[in-house]
C-alpha atoms as a PDB file:
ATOM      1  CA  UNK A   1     -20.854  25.698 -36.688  1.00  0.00           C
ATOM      2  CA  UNK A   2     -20.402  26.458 -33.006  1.00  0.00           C
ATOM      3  CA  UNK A   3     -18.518  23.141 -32.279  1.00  0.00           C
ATOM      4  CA  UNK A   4     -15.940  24.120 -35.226  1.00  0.00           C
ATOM      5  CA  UNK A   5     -15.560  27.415 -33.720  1.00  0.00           C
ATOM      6  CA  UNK A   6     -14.740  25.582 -29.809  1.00  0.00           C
ATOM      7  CA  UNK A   7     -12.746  23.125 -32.037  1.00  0.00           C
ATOM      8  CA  UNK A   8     -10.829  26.332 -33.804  1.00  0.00           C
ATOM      9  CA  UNK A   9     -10.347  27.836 -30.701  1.00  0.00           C
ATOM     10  CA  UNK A  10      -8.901  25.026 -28.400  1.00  0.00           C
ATOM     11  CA  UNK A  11      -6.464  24.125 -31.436  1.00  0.00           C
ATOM     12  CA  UNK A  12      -5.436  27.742 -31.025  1.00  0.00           C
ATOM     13  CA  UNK A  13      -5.314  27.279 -27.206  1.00  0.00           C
ATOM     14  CA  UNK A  14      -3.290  24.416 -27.242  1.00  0.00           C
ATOM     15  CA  UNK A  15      -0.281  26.024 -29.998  1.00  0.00           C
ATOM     16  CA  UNK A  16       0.017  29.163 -27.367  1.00  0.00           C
ATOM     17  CA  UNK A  17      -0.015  26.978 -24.943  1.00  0.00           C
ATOM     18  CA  UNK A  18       3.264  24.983 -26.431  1.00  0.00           C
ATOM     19  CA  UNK A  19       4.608  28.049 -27.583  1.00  0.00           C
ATOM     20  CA  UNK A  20       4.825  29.639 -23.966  1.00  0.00           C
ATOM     21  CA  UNK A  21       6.559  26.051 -23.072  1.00  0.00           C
ATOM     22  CA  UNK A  22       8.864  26.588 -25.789  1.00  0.00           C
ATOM     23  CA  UNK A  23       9.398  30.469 -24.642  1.00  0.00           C
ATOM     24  CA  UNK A  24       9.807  29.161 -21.179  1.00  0.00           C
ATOM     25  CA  UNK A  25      12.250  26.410 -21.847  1.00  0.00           C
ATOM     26  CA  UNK A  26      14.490  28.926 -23.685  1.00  0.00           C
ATOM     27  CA  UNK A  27      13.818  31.429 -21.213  1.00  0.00           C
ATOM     28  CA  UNK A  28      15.594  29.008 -18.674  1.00  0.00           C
ATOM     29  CA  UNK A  29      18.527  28.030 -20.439  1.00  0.00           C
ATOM     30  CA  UNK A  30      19.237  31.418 -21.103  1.00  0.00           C
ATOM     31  CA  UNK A  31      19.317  31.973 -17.673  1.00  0.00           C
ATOM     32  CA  UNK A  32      21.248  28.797 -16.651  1.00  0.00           C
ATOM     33  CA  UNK A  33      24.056  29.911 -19.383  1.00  0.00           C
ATOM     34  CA  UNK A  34      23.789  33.328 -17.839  1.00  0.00           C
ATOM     35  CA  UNK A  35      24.383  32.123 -14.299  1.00  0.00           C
ATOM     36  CA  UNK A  36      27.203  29.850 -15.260  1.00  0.00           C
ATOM     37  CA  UNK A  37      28.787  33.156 -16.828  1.00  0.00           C
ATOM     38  CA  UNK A  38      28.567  34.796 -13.310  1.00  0.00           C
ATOM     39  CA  UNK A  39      30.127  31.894 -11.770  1.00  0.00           C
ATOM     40  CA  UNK A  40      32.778  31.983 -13.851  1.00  0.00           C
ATOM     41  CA  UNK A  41      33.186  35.909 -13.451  1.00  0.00           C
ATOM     42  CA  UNK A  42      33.126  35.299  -9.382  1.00  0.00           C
ATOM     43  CA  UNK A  43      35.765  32.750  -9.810  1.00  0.00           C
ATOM     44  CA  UNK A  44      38.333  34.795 -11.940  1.00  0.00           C
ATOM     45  CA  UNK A  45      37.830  37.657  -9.339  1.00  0.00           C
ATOM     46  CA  UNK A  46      38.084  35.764  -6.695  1.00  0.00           C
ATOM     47  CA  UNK A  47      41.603  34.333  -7.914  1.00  0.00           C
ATOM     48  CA  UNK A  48      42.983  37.719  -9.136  1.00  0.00           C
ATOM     49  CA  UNK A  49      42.285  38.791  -5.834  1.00  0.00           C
ATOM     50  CA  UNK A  50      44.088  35.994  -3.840  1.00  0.00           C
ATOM     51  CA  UNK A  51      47.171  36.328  -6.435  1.00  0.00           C
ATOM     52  CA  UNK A  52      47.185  40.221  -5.471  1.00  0.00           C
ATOM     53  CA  UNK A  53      47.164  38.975  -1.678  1.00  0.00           C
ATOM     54  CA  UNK A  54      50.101  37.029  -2.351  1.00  0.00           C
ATOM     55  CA  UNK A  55      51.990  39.840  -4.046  1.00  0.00           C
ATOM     56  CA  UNK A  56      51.435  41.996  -1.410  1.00  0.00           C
ATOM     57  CA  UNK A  57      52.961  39.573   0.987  1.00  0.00           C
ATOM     58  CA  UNK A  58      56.360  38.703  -1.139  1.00  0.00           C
ATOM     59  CA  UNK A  59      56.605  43.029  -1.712  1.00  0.00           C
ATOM     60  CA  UNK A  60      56.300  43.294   1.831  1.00  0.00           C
ATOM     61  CA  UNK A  61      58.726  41.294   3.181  1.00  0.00           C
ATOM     62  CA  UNK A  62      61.369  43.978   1.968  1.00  0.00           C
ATOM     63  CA  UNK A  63      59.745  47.376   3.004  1.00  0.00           C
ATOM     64  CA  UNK A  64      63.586  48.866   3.141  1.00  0.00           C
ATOM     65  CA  UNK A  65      62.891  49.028  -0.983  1.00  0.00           C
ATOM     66  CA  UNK A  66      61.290  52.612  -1.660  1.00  0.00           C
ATOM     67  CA  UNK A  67      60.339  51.029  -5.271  1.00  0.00           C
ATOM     68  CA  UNK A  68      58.699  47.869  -3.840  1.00  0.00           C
ATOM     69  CA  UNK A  69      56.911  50.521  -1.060  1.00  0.00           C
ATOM     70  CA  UNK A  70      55.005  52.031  -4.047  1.00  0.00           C
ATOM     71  CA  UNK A  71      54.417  48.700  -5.926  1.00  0.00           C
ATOM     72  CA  UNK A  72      52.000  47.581  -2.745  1.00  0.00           C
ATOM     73  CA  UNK A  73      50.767  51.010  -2.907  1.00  0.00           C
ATOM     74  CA  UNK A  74      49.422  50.768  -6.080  1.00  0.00           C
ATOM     75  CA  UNK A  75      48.769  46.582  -5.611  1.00  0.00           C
ATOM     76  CA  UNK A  76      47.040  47.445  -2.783  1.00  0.00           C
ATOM     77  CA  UNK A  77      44.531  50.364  -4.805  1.00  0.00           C
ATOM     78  CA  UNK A  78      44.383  47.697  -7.545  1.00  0.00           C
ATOM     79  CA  UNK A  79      43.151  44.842  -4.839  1.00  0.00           C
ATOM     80  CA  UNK A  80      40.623  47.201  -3.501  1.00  0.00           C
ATOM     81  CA  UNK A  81      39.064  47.992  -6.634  1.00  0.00           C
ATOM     82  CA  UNK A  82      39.315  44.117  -7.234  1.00  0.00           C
ATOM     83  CA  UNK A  83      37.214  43.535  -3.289  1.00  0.00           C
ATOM     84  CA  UNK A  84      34.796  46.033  -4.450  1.00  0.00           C
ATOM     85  CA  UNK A  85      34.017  44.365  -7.695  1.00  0.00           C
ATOM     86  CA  UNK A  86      34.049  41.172  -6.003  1.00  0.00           C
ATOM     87  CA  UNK A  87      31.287  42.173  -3.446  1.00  0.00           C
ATOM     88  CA  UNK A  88      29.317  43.703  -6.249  1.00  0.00           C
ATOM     89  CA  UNK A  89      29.376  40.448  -8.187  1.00  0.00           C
ATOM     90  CA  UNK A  90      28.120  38.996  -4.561  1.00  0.00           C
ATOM     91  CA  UNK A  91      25.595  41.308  -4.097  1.00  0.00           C
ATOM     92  CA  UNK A  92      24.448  40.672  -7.903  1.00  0.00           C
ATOM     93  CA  UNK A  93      24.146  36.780  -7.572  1.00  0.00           C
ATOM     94  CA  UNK A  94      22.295  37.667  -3.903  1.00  0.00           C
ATOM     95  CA  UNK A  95      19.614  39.280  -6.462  1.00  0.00           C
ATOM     96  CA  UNK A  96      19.420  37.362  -9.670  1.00  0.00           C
ATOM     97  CA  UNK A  97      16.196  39.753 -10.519  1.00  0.00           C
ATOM     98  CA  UNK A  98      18.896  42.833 -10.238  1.00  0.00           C
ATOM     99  CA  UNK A  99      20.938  41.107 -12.783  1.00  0.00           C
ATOM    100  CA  UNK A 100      17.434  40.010 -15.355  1.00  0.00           C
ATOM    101  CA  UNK A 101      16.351  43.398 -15.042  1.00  0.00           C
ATOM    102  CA  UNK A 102      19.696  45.431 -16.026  1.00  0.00           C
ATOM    103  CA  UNK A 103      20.681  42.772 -18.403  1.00  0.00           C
ATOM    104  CA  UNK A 104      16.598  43.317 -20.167  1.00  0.00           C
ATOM    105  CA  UNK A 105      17.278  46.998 -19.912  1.00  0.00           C
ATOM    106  CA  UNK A 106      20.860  46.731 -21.803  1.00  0.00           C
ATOM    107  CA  UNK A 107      19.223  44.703 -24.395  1.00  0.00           C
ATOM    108  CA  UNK A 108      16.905  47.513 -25.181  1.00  0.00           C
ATOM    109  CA  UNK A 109      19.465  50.157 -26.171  1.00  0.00           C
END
């Protein structure tokens, strides 16, 4: 009876054991989809930023137009708030455990 009992229990052993793999595995491609997300995030930032840049430049080259004056105004405010978001999205891939943690945290509300 003892050696069905050991046999019961490594059976059982061995199923937790594949489910944790299982758990694991999806675990991982949640985060790989997660991270490609980012990159793709990073990316468009990045490039709205640059375009902005370039605005400013072509609004700038006629700063006799009081209109065009207050366009880079507010392009510039708008490109700052884009920098900012951009080095939070840096400082977020810097600490992947930042981003598991708020995203396990969001998931709970």
């Amino acid at each position: 009876m003892a050696r069905l009992e050991e046999l019961a229990t490594a059976a059982k052993s061995t199923m937790l054991k594949d489910q944790v793999h299982v758990l694991i595995e999806n675990e991982v491609d949640n985060d790989l989809k997660f991270k490609n997300k980012f990159i793709e995030l990073c990316l468009e930032v990045t490039a709205t930023v640059k375009e902005m840049e370039d605005v400013i430049e072509g609004l700038e080259r006629f700063p006799g137009n009081l209109i065009d004056v207050k366009i880079v105004r507010v392009v510039k405010r708008v490109q700052q708030r884009g920098l900012e978001n951009e080095t939070r999205l840096k400082i977020t891939a810097a600490n992947p455990i930042l981003v598991w943690v708020r995203s396990s945290s969001s998931l709970r509300r």
